[in-house]
PDB file of N, CA and C in Angstrom:
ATOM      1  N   UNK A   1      10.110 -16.147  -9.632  1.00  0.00           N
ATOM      2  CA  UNK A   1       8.999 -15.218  -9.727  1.00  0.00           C
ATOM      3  C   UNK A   1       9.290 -14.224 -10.845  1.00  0.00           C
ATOM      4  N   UNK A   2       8.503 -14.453 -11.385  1.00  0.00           N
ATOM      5  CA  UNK A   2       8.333 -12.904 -12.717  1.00  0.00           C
ATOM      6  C   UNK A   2       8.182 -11.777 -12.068  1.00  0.00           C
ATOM      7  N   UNK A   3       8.780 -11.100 -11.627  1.00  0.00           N
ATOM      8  CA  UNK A   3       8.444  -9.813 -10.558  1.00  0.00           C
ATOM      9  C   UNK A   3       7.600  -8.822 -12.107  1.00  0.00           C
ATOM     10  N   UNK A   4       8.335  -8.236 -12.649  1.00  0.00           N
ATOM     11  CA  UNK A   4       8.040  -7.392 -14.131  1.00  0.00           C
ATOM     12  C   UNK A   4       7.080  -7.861 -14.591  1.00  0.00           C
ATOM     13  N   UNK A   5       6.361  -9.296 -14.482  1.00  0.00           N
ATOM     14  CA  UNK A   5       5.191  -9.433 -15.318  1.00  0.00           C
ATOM     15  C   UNK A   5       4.106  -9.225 -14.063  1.00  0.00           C
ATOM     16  N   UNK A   6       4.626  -9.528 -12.374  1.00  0.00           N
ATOM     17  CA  UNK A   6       3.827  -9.103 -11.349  1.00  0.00           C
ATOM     18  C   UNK A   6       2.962  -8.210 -11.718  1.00  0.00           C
ATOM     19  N   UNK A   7       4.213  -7.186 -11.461  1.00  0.00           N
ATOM     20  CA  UNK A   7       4.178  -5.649 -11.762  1.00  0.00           C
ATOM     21  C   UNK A   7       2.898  -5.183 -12.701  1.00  0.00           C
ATOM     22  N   UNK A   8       3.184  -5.407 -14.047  1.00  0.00           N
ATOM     23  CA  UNK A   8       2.530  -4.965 -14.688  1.00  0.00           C
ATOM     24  C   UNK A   8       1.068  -5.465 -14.725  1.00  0.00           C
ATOM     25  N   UNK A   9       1.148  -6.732 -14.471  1.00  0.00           N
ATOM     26  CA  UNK A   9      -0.599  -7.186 -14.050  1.00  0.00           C
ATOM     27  C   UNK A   9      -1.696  -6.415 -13.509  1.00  0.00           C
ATOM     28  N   UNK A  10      -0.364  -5.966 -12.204  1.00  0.00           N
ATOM     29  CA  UNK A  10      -1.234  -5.253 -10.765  1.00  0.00           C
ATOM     30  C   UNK A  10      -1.575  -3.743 -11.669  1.00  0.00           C
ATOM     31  N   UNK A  11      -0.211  -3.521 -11.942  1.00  0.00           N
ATOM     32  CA  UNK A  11      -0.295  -1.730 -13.111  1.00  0.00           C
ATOM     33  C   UNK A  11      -1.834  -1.792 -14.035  1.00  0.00           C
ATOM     34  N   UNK A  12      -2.264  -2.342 -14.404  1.00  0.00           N
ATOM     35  CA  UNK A  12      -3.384  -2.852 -15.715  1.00  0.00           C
ATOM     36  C   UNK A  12      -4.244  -3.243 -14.848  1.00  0.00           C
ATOM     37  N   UNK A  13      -4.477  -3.623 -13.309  1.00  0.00           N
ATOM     38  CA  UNK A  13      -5.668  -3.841 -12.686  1.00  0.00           C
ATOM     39  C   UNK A  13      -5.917  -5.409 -13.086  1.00  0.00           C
ATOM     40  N   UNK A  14      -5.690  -5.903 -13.473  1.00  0.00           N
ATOM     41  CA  UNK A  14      -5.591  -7.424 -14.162  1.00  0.00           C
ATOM     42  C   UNK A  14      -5.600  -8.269 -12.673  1.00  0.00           C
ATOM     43  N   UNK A  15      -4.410  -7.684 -11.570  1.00  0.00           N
ATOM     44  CA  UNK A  15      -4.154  -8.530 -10.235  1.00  0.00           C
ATOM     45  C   UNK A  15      -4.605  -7.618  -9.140  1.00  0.00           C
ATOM     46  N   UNK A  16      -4.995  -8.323  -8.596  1.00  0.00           N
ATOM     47  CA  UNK A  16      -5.225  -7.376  -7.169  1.00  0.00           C
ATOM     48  C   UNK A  16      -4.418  -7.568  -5.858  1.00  0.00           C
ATOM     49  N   UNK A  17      -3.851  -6.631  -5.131  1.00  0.00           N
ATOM     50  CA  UNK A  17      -2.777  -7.051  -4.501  1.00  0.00           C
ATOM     51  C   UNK A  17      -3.568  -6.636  -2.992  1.00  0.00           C
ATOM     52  N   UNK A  18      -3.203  -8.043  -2.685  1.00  0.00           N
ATOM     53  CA  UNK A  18      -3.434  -7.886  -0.809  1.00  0.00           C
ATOM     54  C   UNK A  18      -2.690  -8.463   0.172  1.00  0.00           C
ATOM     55  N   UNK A  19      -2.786  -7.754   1.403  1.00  0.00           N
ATOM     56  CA  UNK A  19      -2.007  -7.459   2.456  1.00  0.00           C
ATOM     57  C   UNK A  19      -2.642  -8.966   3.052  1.00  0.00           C
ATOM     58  N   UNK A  20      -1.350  -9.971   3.426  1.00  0.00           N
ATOM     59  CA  UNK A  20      -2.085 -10.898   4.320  1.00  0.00           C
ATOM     60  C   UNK A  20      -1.695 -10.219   6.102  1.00  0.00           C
ATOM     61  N   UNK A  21      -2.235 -10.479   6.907  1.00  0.00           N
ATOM     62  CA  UNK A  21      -2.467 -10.010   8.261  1.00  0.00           C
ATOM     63  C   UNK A  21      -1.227  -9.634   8.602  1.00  0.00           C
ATOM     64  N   UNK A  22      -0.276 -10.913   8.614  1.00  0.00           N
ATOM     65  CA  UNK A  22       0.480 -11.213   9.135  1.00  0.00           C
ATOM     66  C   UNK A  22       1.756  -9.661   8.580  1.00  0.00           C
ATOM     67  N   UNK A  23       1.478 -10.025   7.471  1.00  0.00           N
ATOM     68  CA  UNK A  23       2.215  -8.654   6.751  1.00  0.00           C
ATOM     69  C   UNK A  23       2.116  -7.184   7.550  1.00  0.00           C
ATOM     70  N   UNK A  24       1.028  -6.757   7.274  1.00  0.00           N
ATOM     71  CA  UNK A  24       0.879  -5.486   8.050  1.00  0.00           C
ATOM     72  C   UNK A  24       0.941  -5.594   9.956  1.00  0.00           C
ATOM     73  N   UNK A  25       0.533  -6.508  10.685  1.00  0.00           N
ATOM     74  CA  UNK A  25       0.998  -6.494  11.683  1.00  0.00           C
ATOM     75  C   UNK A  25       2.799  -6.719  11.987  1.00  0.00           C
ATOM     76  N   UNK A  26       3.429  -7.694  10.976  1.00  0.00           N
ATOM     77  CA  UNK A  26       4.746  -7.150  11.606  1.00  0.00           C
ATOM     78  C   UNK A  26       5.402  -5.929  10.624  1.00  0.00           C
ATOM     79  N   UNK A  27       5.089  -5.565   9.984  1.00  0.00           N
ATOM     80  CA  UNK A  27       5.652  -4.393   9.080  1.00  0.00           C
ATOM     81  C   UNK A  27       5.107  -3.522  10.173  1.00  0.00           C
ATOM     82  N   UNK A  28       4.059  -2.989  11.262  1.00  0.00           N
ATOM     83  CA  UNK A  28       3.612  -1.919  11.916  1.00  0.00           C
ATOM     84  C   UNK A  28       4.289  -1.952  13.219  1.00  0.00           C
ATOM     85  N   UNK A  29       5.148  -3.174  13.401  1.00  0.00           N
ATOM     86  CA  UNK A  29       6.239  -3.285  14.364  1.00  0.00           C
ATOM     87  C   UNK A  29       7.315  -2.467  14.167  1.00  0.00           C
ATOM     88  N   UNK A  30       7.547  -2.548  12.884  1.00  0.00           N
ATOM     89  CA  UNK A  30       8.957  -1.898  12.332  1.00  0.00           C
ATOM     90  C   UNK A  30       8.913  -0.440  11.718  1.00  0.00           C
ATOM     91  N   UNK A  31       7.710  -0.169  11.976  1.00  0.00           N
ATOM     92  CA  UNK A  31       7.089   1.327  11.704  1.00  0.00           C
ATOM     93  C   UNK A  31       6.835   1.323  10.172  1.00  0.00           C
ATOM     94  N   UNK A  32       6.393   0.574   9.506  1.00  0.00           N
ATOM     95  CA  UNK A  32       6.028   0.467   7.783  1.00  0.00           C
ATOM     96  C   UNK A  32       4.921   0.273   7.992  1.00  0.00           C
ATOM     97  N   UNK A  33       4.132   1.247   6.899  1.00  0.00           N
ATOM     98  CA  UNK A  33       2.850   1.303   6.554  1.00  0.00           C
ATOM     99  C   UNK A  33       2.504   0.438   5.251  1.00  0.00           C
ATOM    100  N   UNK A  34       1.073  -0.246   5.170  1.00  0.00           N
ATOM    101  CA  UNK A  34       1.143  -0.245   3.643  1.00  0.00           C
ATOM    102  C   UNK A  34       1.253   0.124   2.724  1.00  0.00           C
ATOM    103  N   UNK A  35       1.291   1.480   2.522  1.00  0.00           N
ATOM    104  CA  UNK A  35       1.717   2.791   1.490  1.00  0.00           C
ATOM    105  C   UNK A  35       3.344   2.040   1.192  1.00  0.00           C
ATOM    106  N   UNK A  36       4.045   1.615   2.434  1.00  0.00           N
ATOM    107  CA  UNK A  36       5.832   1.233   2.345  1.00  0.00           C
ATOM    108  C   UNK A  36       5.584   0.151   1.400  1.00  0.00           C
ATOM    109  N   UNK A  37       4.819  -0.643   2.428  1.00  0.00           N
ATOM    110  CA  UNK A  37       4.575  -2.036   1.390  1.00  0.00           C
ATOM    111  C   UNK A  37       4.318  -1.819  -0.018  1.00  0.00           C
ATOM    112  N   UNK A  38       3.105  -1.135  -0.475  1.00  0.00           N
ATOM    113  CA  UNK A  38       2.941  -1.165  -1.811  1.00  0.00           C
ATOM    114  C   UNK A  38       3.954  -1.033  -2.660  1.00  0.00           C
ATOM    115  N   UNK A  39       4.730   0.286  -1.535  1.00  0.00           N
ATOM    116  CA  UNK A  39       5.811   0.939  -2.679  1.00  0.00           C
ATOM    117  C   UNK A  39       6.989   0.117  -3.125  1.00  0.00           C
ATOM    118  N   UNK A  40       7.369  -1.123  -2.290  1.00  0.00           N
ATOM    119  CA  UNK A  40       8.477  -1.921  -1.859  1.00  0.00           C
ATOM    120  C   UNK A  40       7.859  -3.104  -3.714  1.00  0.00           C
ATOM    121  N   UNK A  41       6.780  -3.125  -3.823  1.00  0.00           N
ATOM    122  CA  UNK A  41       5.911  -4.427  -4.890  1.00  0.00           C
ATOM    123  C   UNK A  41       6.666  -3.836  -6.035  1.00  0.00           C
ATOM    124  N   UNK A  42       6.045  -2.427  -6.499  1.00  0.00           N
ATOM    125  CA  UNK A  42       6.157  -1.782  -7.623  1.00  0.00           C
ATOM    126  C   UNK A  42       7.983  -1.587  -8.002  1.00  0.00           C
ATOM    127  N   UNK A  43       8.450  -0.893  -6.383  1.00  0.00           N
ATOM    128  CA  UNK A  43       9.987  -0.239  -6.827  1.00  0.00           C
ATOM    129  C   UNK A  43      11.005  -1.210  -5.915  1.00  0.00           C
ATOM    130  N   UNK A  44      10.876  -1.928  -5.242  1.00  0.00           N
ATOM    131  CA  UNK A  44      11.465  -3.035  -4.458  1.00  0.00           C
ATOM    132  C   UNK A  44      12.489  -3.872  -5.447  1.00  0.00           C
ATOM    133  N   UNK A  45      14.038  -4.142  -4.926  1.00  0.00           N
ATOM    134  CA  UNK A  45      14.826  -5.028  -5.981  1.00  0.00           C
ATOM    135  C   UNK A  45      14.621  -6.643  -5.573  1.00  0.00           C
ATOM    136  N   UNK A  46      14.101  -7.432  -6.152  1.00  0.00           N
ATOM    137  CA  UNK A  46      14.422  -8.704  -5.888  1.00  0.00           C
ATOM    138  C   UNK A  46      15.426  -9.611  -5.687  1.00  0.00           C
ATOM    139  N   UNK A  47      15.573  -9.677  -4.324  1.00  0.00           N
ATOM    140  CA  UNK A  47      17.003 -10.571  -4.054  1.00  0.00           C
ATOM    141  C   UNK A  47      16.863 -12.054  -3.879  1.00  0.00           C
ATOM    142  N   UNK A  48      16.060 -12.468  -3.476  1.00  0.00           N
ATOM    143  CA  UNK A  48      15.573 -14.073  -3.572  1.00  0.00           C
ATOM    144  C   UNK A  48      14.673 -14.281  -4.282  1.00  0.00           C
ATOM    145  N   UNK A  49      14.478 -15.357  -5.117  1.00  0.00           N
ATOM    146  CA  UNK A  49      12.728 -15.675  -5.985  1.00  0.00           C
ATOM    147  C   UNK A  49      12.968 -17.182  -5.437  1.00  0.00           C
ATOM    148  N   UNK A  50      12.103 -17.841  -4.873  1.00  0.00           N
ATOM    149  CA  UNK A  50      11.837 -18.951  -4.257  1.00  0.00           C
ATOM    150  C   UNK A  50      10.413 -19.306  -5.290  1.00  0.00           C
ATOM    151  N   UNK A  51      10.374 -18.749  -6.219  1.00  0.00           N
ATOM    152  CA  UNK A  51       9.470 -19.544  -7.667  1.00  0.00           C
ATOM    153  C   UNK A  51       8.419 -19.031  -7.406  1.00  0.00           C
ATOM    154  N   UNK A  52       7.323 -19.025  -6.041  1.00  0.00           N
ATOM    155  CA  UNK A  52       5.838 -18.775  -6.234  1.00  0.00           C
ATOM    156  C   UNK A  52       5.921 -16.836  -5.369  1.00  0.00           C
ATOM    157  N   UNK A  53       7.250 -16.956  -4.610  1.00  0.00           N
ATOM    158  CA  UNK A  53       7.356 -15.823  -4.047  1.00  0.00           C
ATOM    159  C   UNK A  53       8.560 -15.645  -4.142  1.00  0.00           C
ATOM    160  N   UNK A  54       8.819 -14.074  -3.663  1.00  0.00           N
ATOM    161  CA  UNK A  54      10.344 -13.606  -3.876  1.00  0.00           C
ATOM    162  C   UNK A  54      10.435 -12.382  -2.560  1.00  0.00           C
ATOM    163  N   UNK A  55      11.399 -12.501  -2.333  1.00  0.00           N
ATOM    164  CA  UNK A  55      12.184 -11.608  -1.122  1.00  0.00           C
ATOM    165  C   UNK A  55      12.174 -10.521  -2.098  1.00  0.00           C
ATOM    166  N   UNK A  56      11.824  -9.169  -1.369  1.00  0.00           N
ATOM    167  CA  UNK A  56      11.904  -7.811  -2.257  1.00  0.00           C
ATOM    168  C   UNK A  56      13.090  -7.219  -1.402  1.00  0.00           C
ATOM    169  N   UNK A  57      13.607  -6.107  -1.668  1.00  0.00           N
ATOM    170  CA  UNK A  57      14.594  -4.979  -0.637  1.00  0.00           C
ATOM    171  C   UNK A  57      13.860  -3.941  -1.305  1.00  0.00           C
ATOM    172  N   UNK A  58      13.419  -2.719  -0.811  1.00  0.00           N
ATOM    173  CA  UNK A  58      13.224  -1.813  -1.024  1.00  0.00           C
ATOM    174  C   UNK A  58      13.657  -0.789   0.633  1.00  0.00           C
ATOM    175  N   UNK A  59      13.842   0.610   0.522  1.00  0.00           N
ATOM    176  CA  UNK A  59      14.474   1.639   1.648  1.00  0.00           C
ATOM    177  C   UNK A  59      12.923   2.473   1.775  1.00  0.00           C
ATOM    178  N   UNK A  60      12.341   2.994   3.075  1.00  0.00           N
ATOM    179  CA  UNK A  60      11.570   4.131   3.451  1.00  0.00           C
ATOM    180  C   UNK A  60      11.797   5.400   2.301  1.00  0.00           C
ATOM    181  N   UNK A  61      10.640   5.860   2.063  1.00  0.00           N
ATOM    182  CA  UNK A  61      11.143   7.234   1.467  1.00  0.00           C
ATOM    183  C   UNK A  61      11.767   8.311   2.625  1.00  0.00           C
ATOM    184  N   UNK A  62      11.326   8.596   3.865  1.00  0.00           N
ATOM    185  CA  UNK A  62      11.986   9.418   4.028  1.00  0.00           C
ATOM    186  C   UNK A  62      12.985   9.416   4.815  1.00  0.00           C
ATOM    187  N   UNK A  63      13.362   7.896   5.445  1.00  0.00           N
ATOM    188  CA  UNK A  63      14.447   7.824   6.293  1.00  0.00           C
ATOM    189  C   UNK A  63      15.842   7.180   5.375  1.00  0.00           C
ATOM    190  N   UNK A  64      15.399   6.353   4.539  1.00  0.00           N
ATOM    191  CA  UNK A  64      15.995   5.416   3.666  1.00  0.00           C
ATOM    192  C   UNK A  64      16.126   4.172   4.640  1.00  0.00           C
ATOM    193  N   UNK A  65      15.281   3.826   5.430  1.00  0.00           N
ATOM    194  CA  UNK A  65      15.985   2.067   6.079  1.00  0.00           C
ATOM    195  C   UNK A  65      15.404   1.536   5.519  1.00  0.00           C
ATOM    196  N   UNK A  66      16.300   0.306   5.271  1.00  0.00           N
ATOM    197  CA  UNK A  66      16.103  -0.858   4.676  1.00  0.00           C
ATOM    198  C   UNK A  66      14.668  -1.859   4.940  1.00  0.00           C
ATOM    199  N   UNK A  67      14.080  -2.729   4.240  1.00  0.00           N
ATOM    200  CA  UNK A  67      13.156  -3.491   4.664  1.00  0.00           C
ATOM    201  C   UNK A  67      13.114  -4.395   3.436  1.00  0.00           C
ATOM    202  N   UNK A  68      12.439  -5.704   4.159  1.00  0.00           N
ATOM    203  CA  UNK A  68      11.818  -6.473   3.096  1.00  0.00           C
ATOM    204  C   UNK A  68      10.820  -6.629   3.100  1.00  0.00           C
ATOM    205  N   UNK A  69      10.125  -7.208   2.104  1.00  0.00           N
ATOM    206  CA  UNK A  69       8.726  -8.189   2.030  1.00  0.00           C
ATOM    207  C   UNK A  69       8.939  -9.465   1.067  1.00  0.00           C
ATOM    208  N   UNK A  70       8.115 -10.186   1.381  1.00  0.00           N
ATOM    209  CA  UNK A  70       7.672 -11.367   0.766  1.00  0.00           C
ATOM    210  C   UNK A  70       6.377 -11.183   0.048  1.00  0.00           C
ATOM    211  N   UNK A  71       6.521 -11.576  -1.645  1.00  0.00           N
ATOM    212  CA  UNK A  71       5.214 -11.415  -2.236  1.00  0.00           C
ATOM    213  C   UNK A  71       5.519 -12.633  -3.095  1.00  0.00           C
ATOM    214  N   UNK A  72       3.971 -12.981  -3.042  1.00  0.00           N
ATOM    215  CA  UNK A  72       3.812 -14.677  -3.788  1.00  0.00           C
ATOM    216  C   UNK A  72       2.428 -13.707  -4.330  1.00  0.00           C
ATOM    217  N   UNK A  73       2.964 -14.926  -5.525  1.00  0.00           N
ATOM    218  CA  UNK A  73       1.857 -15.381  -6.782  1.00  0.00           C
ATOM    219  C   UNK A  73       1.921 -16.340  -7.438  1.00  0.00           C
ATOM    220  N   UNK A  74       1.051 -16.720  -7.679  1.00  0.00           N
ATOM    221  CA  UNK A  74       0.869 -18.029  -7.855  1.00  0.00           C
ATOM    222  C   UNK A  74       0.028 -17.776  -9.090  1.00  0.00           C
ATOM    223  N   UNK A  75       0.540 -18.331 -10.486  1.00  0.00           N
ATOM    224  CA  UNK A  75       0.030 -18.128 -11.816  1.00  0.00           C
ATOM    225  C   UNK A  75      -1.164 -18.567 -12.385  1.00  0.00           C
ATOM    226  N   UNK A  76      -1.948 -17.525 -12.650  1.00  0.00           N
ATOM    227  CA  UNK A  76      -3.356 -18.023 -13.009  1.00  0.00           C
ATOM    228  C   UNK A  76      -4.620 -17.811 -11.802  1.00  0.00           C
ATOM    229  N   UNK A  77      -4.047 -16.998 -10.774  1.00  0.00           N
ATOM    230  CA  UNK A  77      -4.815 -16.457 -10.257  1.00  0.00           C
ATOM    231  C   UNK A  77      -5.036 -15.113 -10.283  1.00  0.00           C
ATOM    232  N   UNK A  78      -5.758 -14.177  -9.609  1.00  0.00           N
ATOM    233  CA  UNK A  78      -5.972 -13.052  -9.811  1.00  0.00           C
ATOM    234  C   UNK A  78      -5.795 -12.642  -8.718  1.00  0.00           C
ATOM    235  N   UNK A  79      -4.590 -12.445  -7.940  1.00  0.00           N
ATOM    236  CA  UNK A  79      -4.276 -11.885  -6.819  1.00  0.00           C
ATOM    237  C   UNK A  79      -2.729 -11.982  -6.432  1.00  0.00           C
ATOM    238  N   UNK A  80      -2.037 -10.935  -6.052  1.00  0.00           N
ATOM    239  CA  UNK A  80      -0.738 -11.029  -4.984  1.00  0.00           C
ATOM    240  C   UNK A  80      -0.571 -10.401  -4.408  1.00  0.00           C
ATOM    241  N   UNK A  81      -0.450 -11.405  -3.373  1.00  0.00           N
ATOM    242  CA  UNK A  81       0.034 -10.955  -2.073  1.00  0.00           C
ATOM    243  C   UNK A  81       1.289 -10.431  -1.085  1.00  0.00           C
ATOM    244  N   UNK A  82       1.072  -9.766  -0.338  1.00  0.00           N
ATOM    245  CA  UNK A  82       2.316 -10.018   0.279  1.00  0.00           C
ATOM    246  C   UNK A  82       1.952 -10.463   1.991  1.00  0.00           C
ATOM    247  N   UNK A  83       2.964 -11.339   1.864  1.00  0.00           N
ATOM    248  CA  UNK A  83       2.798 -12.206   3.138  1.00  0.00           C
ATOM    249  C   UNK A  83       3.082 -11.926   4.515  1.00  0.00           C
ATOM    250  N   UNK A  84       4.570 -11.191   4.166  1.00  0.00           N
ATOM    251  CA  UNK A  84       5.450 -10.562   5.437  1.00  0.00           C
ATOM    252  C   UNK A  84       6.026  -9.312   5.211  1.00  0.00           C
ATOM    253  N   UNK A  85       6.889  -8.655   5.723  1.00  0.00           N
ATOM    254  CA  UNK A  85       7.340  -7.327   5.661  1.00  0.00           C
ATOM    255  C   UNK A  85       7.944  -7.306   7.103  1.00  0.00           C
ATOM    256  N   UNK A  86       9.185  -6.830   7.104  1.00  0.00           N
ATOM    257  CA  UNK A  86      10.084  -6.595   8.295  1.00  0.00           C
ATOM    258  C   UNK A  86      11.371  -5.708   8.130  1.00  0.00           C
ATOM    259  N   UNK A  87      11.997  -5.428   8.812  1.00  0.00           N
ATOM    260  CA  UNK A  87      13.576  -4.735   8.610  1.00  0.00           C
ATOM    261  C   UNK A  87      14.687  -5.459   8.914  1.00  0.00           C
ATOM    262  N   UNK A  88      15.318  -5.768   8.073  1.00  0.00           N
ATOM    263  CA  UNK A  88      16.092  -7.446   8.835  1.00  0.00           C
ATOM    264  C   UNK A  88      17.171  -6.840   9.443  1.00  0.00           C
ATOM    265  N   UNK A  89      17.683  -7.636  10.332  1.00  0.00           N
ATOM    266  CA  UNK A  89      18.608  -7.838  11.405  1.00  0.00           C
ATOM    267  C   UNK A  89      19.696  -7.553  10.860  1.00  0.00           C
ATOM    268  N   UNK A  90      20.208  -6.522  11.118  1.00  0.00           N
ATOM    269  CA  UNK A  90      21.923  -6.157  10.840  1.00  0.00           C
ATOM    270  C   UNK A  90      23.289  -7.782  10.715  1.00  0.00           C
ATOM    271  N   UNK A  91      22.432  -8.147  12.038  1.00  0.00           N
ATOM    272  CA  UNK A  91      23.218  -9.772  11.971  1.00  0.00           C
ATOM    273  C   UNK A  91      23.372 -10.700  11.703  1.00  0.00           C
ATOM    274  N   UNK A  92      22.502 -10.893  10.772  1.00  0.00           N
ATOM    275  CA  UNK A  92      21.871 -11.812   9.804  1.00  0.00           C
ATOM    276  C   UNK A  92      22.090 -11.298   8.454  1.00  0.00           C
ATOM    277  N   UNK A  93      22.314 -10.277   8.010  1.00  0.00           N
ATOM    278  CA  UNK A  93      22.603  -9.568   7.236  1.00  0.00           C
ATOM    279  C   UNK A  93      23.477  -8.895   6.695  1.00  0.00           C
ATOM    280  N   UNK A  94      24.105  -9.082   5.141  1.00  0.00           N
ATOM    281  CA  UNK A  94      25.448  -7.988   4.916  1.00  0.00           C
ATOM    282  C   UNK A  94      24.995  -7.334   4.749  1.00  0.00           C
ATOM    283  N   UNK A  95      26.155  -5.793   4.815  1.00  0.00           N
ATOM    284  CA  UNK A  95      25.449  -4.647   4.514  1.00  0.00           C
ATOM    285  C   UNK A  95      24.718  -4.156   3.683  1.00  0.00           C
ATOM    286  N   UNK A  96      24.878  -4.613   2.859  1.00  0.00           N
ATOM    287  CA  UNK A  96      24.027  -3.869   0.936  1.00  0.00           C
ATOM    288  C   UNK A  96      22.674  -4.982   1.258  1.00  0.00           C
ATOM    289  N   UNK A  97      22.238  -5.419   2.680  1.00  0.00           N
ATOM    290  CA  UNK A  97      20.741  -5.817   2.970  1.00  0.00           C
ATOM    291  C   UNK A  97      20.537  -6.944   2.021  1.00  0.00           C
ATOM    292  N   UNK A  98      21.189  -7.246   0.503  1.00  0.00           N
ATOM    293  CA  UNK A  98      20.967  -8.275  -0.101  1.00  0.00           C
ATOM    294  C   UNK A  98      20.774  -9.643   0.175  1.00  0.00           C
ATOM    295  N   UNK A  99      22.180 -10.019   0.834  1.00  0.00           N
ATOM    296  CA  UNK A  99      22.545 -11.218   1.181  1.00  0.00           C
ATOM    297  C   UNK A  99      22.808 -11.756   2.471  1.00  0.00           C
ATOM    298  N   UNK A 100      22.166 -12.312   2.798  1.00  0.00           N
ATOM    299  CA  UNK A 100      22.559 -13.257   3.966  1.00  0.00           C
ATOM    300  C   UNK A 100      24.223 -13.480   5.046  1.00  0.00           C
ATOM    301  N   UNK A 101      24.197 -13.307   6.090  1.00  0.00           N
ATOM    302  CA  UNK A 101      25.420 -13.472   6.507  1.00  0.00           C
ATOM    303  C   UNK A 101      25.853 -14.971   6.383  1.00  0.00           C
ATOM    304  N   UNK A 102      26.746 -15.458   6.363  1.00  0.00           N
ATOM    305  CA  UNK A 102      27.440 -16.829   6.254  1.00  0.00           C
ATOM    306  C   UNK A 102      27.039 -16.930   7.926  1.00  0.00           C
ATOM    307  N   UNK A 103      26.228 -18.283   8.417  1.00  0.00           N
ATOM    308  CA  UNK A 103      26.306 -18.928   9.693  1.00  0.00           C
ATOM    309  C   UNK A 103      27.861 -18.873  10.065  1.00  0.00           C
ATOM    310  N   UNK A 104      28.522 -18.793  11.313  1.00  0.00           N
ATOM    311  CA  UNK A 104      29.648 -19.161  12.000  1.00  0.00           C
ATOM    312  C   UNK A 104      29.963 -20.911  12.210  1.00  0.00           C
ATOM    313  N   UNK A 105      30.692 -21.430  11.749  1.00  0.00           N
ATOM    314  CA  UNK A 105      30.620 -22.725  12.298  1.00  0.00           C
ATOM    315  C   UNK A 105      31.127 -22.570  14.136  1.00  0.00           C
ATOM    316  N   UNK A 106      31.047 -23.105  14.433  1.00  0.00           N
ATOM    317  CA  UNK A 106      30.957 -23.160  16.149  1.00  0.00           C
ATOM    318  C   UNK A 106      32.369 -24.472  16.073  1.00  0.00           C
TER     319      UNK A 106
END
């Protein structure tokens, strides 16, 4: 994902960015508003790009916790979205929220 050319699309009004359902209902689980969301598109670091979408990290302004979202675009349309939004699991998660914990083999 081109996050920087995202970006600037949406900046220039060129893209229009929308909330799919699913997004704002579990982001309102985890106490994130779309105001979080938006802010997570624009100032969010990209830790996964899976090509049409990318895992963002961005922190709350006023608590600093961690969260992600998922935003896809798909080139040559005039829209992105974001799909999901959550606060991931400490246990599933290293600390710097980036990366993934290594599964345990059993």
């Amino acid at each position: 994902m081109k996050l920087i050319s995202v970006r600037k699309l949406l900046a220039q009004g060129r893209l229009v960015l929308r909330f799919a359902d699913h997004a704002l209902i579990e982001g309102r689980k985890d106490g994130l508003t779309s105001d979080d969301l938006e802010e997570a598109v624009f100032h969010g670091e990209l830790i996964e790009d899976y090509g049409i979408r990318g895992l963002l990290l961005h922190f709350t302004r006023n608590d600093g916790i961690p969260y992600h979202i998922v935003l896809e675009y798909i080139l040559g349309t005039d829209e992105a979205s974001i799909v999901t939004a959550y606060v991931p699991d400490a246990k599933l998660w290293q600390p710097d929220w980036r990366r993934r914990r290594r599964k345990k083999r059993k």
